[in-house]
N, C-alpha and C. Protein backbone atom coordinates (compact mmCIF):
# COMPACT_ATOMS: atom_id res chain seq x y z
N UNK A 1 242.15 195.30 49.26
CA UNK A 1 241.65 193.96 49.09
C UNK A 1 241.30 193.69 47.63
N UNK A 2 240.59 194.89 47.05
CA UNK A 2 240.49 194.67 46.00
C UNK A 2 241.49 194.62 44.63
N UNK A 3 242.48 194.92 45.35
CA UNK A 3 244.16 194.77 44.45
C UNK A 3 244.44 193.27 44.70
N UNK A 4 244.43 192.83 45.53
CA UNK A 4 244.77 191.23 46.16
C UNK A 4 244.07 190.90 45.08
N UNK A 5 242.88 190.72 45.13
CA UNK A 5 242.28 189.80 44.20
C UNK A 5 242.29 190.07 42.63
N UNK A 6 242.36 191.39 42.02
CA UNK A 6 242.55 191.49 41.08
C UNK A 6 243.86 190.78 40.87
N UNK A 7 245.37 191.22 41.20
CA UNK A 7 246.18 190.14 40.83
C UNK A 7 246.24 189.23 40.86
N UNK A 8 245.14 188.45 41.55
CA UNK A 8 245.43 186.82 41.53
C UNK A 8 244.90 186.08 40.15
N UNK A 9 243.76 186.94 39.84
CA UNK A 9 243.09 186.72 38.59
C UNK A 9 244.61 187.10 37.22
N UNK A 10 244.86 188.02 37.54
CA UNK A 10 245.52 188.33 36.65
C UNK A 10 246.89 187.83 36.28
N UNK A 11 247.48 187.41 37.69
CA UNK A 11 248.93 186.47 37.29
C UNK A 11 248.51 185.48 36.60
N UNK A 12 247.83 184.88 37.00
CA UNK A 12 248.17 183.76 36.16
C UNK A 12 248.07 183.71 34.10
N UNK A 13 246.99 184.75 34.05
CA UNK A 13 246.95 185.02 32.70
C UNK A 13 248.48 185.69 32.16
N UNK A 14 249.32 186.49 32.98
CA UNK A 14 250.13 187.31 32.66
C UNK A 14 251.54 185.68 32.30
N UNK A 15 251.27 184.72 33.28
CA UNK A 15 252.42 183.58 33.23
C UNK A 15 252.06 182.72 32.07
N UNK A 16 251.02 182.54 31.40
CA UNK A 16 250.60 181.71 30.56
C UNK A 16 250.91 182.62 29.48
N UNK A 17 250.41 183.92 29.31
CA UNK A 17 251.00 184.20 28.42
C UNK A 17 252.25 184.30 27.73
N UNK A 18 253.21 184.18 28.63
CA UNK A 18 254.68 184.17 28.15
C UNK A 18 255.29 182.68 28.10
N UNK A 19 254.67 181.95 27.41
CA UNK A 19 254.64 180.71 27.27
C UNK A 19 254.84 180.85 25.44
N UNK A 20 255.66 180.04 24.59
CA UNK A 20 256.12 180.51 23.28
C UNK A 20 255.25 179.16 22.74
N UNK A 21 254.75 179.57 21.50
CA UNK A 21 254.73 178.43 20.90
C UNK A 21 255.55 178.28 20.17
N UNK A 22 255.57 176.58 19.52
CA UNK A 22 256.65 176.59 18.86
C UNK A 22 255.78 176.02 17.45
N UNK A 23 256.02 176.63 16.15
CA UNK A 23 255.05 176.08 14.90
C UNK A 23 256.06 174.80 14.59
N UNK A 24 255.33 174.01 13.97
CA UNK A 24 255.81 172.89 13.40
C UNK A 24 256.02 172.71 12.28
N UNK A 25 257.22 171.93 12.21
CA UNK A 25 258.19 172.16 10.57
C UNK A 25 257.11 171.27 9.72
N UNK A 26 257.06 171.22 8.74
CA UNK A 26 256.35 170.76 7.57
C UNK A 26 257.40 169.42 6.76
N UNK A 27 258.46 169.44 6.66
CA UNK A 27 259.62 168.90 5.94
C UNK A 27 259.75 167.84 6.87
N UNK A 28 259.90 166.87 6.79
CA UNK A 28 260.00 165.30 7.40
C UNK A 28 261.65 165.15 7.13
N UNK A 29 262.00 164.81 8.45
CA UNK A 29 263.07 164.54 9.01
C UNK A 29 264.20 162.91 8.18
N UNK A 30 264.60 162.81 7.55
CA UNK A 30 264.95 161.21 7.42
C UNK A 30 266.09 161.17 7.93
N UNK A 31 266.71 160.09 8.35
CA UNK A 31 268.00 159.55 9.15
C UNK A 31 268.25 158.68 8.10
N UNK A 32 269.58 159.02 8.19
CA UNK A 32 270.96 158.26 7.07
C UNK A 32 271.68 157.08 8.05
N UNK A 33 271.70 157.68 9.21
CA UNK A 33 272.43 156.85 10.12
C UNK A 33 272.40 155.13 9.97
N UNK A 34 272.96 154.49 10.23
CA UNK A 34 273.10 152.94 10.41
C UNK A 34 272.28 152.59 11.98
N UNK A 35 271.14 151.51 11.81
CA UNK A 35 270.46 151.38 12.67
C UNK A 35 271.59 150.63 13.73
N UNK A 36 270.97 150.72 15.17
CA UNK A 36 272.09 150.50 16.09
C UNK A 36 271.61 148.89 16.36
N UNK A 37 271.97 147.83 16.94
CA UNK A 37 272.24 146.61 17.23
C UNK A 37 271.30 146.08 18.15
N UNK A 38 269.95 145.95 17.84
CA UNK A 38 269.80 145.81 19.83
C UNK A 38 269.83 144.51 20.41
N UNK A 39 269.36 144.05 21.30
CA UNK A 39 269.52 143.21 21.99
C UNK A 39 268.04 142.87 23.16
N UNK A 40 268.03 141.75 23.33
CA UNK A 40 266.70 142.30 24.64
C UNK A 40 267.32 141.87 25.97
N UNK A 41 266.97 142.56 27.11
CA UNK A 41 267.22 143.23 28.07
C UNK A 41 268.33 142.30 29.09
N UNK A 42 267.05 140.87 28.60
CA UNK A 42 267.95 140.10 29.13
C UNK A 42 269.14 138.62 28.69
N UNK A 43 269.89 139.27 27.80
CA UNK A 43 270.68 138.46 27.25
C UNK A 43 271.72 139.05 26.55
N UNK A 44 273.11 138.49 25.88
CA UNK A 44 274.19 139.15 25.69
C UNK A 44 274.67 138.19 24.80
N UNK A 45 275.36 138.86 23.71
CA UNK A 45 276.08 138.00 22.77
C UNK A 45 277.61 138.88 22.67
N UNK A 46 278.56 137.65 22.25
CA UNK A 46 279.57 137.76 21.99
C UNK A 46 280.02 137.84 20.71
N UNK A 47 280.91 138.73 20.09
CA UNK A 47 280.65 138.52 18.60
C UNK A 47 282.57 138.58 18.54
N UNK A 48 283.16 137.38 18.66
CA UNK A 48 284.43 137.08 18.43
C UNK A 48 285.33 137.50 17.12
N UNK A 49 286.81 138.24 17.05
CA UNK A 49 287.13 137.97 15.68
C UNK A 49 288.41 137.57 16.21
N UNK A 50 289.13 135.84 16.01
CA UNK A 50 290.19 135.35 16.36
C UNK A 50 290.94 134.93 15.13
N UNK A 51 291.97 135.20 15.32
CA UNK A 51 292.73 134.94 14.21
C UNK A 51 294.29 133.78 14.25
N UNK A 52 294.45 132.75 13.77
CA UNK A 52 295.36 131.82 14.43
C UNK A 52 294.34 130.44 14.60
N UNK A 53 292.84 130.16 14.78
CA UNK A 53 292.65 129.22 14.93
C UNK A 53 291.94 128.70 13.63
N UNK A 54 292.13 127.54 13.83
CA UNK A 54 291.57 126.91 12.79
C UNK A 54 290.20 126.34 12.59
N UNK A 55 289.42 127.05 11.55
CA UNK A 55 287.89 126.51 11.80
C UNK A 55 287.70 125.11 12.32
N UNK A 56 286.75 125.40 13.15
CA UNK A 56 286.02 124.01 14.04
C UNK A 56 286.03 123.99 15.40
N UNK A 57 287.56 125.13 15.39
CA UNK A 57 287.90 125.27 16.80
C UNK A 57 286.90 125.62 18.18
N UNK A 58 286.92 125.07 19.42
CA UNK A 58 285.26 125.46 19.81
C UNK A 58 285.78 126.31 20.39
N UNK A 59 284.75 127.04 21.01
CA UNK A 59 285.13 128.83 21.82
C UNK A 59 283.93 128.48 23.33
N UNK A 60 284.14 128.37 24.39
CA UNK A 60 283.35 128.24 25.05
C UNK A 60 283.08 128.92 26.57
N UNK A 61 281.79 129.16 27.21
CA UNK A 61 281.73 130.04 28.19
C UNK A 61 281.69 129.32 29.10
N UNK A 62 282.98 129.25 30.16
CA UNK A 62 282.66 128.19 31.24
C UNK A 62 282.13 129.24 32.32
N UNK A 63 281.37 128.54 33.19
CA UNK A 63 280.57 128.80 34.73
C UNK A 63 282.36 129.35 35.46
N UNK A 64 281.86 130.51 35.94
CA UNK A 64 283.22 130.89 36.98
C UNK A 64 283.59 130.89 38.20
N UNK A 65 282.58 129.33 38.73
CA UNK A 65 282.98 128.96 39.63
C UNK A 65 282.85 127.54 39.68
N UNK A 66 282.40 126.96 38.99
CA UNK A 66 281.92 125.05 38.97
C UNK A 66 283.67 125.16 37.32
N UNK A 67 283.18 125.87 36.64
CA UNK A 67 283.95 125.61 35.34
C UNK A 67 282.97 124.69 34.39
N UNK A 68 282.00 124.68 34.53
CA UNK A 68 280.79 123.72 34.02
C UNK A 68 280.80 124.73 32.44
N UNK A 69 280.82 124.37 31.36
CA UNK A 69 280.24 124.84 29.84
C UNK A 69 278.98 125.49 30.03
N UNK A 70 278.97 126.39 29.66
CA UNK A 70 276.99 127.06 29.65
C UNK A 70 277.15 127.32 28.16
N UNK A 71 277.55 128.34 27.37
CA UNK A 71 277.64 128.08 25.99
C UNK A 71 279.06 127.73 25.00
N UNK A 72 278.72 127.26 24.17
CA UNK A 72 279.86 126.55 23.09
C UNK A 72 279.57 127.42 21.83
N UNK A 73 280.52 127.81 20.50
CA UNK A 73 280.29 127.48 19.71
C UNK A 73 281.66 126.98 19.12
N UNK A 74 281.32 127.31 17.55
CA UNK A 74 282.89 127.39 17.03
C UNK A 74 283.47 128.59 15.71
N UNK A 75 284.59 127.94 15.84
CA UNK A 75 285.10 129.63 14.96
C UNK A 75 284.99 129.10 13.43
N UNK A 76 284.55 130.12 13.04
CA UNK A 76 284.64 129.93 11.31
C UNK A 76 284.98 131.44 10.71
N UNK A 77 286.01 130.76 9.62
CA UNK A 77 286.28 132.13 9.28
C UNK A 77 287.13 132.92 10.18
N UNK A 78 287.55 132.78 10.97
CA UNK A 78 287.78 133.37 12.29
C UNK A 78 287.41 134.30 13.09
N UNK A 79 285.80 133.92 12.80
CA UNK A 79 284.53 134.44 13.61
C UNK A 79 283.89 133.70 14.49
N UNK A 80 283.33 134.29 15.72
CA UNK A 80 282.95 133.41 16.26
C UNK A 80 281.64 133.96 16.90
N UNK A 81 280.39 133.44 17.16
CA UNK A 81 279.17 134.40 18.60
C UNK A 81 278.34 133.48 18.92
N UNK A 82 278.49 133.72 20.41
CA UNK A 82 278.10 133.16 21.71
C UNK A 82 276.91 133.94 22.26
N UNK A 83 275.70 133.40 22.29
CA UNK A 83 274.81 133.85 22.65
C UNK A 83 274.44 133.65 24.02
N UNK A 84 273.77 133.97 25.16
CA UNK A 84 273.32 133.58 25.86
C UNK A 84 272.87 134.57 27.11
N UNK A 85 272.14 133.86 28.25
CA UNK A 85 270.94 134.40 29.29
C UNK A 85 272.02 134.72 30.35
N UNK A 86 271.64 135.76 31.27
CA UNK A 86 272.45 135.54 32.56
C UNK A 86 271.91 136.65 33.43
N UNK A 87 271.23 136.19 34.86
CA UNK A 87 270.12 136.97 35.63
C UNK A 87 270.65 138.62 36.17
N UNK A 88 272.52 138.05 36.17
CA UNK A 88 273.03 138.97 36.90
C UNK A 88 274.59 139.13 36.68
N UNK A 89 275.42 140.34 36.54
CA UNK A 89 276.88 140.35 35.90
C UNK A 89 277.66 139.16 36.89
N UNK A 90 278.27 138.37 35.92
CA UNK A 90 279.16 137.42 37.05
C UNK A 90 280.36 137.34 36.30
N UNK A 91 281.30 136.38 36.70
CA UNK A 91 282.93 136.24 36.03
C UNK A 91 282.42 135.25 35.59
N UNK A 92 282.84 134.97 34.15
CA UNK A 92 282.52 133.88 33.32
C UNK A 92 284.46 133.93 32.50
N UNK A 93 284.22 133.00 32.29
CA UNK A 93 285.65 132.25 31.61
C UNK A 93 285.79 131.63 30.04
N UNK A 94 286.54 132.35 29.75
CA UNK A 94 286.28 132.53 28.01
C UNK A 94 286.90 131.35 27.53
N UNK A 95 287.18 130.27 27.05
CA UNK A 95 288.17 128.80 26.89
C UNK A 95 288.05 128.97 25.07
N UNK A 96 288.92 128.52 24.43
CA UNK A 96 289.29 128.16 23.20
C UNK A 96 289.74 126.98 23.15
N UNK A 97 289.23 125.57 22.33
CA UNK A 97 289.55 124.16 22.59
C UNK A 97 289.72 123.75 23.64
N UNK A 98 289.38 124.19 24.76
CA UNK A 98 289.13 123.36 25.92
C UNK A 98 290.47 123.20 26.71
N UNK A 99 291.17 124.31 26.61
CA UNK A 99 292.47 124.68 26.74
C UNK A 99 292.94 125.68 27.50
N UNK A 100 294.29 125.75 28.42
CA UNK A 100 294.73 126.93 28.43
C UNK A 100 295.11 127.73 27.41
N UNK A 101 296.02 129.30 27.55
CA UNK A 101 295.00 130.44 28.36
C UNK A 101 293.45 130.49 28.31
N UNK A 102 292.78 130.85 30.29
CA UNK A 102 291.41 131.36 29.76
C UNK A 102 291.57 132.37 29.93
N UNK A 103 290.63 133.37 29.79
CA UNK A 103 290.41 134.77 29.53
C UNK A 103 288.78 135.18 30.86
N UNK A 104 289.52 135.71 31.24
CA UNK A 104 288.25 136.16 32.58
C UNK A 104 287.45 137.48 32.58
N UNK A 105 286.63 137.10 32.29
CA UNK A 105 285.36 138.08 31.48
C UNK A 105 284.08 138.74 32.59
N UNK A 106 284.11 139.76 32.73
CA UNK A 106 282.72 140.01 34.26
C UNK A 106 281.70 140.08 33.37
N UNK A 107 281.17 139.36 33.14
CA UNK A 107 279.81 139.39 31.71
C UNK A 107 278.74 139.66 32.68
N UNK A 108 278.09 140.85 31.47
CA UNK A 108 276.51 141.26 31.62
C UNK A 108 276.22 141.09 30.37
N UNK A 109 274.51 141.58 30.84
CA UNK A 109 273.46 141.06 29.46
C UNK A 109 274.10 142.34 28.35
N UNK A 110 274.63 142.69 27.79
CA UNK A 110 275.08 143.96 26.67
C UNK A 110 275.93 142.75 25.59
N UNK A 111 276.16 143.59 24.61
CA UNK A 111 276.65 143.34 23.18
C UNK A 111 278.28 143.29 23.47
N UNK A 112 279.24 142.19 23.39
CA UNK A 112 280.56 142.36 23.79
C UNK A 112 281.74 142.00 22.33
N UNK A 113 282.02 142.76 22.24
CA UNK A 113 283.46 141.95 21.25
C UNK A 113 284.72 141.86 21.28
N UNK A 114 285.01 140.77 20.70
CA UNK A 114 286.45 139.94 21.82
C UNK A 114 286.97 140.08 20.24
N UNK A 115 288.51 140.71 20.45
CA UNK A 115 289.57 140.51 19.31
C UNK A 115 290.49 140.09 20.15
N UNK A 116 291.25 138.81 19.37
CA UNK A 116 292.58 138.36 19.76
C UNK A 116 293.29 137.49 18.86
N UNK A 117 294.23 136.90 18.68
CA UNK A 117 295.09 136.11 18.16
C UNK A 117 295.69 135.39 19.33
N UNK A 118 295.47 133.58 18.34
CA UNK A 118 296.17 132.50 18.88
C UNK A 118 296.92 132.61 19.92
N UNK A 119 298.43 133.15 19.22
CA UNK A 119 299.52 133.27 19.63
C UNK A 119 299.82 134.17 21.43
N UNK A 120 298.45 135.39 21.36
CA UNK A 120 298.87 135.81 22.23
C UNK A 120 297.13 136.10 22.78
N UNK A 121 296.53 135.79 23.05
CA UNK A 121 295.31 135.22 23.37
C UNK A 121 294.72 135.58 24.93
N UNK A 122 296.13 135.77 25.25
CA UNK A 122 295.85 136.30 27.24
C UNK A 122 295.87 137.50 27.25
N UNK A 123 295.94 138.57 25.75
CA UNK A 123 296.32 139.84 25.57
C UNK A 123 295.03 140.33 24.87
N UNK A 124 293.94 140.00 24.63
CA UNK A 124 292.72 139.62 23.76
C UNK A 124 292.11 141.15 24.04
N UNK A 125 291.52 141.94 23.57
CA UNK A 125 290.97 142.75 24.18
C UNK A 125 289.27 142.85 23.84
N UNK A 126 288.67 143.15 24.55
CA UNK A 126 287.14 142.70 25.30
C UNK A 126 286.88 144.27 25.01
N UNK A 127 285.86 144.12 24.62
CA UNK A 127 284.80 145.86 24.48
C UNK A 127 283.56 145.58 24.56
N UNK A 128 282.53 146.64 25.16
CA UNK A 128 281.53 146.55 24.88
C UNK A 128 281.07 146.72 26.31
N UNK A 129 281.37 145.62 26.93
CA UNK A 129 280.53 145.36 27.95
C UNK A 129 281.10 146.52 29.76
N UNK A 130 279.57 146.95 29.95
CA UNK A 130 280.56 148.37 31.14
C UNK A 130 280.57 147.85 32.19
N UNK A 131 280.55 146.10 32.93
CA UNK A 131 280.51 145.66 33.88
C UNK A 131 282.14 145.00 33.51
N UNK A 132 282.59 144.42 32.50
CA UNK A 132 284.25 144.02 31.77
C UNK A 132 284.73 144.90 32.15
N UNK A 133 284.42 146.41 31.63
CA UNK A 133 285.35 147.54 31.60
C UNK A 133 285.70 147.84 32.70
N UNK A 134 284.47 148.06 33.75
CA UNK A 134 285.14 148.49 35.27
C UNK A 134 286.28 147.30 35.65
N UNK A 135 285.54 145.94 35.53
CA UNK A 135 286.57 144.60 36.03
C UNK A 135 287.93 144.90 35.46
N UNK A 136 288.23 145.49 34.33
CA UNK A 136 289.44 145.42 33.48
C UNK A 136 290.28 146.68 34.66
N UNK A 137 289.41 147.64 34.35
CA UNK A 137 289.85 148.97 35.15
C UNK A 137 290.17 148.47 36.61
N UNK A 138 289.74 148.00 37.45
CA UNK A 138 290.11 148.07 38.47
C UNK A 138 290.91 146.65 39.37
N UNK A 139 291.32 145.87 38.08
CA UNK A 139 291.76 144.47 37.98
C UNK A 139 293.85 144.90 37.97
């Protein structure tokens, strides 16, 4: 009995002891890196680079099921970014002048960028966003 209890006292000192410390560096760490982009949680921008249109041209996010405008802007430079809110990933519809081709987008709140040219515009390719990517993937 008196072994029982002596080890009980004693494991636990024997498990704590083999516990490491670790000393702490003195030399301060700095990062070179390029700070990353953020965004808040709930909202998503588009950061367009089209090439073929002519500044003024508008770029706009229609509703993907009314076709109703939720955001507009326009291209300059042949840049373009579309900001905006959305509660939950849906198909939203990418329009350039208010025109065919659209471009069918599964948008969530994340950081997305759209490269394409005029000419071939239905070929545009979309990054960024991992609710697009599956839609692309399994489209």
């Amino acid at each position: 009995m008196k072994q029982i209890v002596f080890f009980m006292f004693l494991l636990p000192v024997l498990a704590f002891g083999q516990v490491k410390k670790i000393a702490k560096s003195k030399t301060k760490t700095v990062s070179t890196a390029t700070p990353i982009e953020t965004i808040g949680a709930d909202e998503y921008i588009i950061y367009g680079d089209v090439t073929g249109f002519p500044d003024g041209s508008t770029v706009a996010i229609l509703n993907g099921q009314s076709g109703a405008p939720e955001v507009e802007a326009t291209v300059t430079k042949n840049k373009f970014t579309l900001k905006g809110k959305i509660t939950a990933p849906d198909f939203k519809i990418l329009s350039f002048n208010k025109q065919q081709p659209y471009i069918t987008l599964f948008l969530d709140n994340s950081i997305v960028h759209f490269k394409g040219n005029q000419s071939t515009i239905a070929q545009a390719t979309v990054t960024g966003s991992p609710s697009n990517k599956d839609f692309q993937e399994y489209s």
